[in-house]
C-alpha atoms as a PDB file:
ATOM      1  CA  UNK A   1     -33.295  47.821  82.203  1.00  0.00           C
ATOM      2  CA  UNK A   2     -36.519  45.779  81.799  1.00  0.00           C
ATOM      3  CA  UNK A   3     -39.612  47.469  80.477  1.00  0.00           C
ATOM      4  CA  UNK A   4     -43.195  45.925  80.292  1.00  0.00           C
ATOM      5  CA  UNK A   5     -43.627  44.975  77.036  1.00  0.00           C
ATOM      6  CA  UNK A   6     -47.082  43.919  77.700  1.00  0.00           C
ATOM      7  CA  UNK A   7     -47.528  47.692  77.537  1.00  0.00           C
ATOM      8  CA  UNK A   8     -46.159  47.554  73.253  1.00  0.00           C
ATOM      9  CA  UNK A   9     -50.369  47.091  72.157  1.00  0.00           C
ATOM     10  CA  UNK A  10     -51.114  50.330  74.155  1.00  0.00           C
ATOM     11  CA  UNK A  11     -48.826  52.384  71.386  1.00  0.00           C
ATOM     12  CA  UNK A  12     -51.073  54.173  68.762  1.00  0.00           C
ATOM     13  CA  UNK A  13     -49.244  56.062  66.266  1.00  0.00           C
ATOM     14  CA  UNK A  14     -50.125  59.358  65.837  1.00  0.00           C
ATOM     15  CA  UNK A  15     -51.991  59.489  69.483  1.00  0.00           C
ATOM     16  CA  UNK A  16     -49.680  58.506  71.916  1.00  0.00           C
ATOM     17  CA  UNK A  17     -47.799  61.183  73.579  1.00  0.00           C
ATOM     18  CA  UNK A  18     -44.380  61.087  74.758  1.00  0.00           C
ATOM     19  CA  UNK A  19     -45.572  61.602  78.207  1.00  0.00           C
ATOM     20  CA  UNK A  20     -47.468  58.665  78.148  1.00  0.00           C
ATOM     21  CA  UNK A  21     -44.019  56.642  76.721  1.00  0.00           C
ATOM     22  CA  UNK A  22     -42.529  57.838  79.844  1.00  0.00           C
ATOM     23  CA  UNK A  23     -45.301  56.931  82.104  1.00  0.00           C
ATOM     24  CA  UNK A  24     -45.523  53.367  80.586  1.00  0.00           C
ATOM     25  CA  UNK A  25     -41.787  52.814  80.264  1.00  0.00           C
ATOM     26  CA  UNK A  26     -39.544  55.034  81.629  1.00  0.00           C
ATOM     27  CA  UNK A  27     -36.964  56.806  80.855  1.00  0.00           C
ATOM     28  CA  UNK A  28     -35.413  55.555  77.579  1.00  0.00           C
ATOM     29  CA  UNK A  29     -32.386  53.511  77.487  1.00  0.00           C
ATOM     30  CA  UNK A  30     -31.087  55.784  74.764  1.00  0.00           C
ATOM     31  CA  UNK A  31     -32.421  58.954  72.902  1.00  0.00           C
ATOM     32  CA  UNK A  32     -31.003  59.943  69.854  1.00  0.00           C
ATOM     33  CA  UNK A  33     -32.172  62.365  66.730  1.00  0.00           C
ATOM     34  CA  UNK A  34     -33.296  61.040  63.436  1.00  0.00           C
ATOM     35  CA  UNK A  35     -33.656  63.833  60.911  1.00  0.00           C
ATOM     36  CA  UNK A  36     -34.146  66.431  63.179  1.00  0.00           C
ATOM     37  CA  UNK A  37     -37.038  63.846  64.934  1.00  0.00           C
ATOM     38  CA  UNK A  38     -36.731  62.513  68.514  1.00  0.00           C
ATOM     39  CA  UNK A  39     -35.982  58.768  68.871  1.00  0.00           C
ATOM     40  CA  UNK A  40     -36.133  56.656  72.021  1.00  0.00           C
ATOM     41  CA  UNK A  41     -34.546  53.630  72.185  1.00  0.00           C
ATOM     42  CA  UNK A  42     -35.435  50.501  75.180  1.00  0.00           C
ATOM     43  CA  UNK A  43     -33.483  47.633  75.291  1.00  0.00           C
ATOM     44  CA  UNK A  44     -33.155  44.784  77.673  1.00  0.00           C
ATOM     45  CA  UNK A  45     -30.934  41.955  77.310  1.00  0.00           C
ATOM     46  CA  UNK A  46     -30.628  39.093  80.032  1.00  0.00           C
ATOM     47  CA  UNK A  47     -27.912  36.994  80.556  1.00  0.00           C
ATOM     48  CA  UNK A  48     -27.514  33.609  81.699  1.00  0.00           C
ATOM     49  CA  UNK A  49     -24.162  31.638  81.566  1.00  0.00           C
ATOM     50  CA  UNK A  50     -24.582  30.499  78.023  1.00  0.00           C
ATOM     51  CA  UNK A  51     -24.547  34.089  76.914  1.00  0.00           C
ATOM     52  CA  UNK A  52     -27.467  35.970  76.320  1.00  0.00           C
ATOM     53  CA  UNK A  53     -31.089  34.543  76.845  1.00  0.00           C
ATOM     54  CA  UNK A  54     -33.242  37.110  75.936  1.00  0.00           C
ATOM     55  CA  UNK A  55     -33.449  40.211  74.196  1.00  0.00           C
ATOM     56  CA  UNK A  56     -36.055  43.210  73.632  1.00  0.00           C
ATOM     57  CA  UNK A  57     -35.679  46.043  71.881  1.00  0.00           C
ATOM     58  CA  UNK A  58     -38.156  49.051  71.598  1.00  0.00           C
ATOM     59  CA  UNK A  59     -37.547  52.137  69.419  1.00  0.00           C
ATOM     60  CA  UNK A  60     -39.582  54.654  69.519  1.00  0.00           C
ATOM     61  CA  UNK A  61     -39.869  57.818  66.666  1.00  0.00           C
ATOM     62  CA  UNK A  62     -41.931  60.604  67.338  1.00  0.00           C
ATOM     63  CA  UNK A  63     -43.035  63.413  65.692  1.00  0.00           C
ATOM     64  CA  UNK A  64     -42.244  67.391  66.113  1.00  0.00           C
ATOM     65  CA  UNK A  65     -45.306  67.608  68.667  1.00  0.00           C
ATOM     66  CA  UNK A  66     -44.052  64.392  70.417  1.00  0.00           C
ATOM     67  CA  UNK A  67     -46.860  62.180  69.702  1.00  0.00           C
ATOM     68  CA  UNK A  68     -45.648  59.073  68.319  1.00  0.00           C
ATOM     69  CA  UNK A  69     -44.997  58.873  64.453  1.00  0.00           C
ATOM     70  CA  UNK A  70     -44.121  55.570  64.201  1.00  0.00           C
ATOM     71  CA  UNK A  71     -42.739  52.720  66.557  1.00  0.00           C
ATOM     72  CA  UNK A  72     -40.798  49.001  66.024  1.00  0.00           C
ATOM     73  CA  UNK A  73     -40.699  46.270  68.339  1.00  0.00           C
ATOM     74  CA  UNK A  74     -38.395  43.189  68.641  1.00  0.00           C
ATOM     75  CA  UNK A  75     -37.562  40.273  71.112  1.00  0.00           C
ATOM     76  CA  UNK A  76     -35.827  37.565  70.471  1.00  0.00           C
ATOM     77  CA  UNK A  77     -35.438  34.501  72.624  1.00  0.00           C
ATOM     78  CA  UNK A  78     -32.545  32.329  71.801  1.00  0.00           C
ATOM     79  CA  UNK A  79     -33.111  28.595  72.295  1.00  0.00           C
ATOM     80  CA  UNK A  80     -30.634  26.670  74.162  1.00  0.00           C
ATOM     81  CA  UNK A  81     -28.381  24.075  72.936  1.00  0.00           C
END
């Protein structure tokens, strides 16, 4: 679903718990492992009849207290024909 990615500049690597991901986002479209570290994934893709419009994507790594370790954001807005 949609997140708020006006939230993204509140992220601080190294401070941010992932309590206060949850709080800000919600529960993760996907978590996954990445040597042995939890990973959250948010996406959010909306569709129009040309296909898809716009796209965000938010992963997530953190650490093995759950702080944040490290974090990438990407949106992409297609332009129309």
């Amino acid at each position: 679903g949609n997140f708020d990615s006006s939230q993204i500049n509140s992220i601080q690597n190294h401070l941010t718990t992932q309590e206060q991901i949850f709080e800000r986002f919600g529960a993760p479209f996907k978590k996954g492992l990445e040597n042995g570290q939890a990973m959250w994934t948010y996406q959010y893709d909306k569709w129009n009849a040309l296909g898809s419009a716009q796209s965000k994507d938010l992963v997530i790594l953190f650490d093995n207290k759950n702080i944040v370790k490290a974090y990438r954001f990407t949106t992409s807005n297609p332009k129309k024909p």
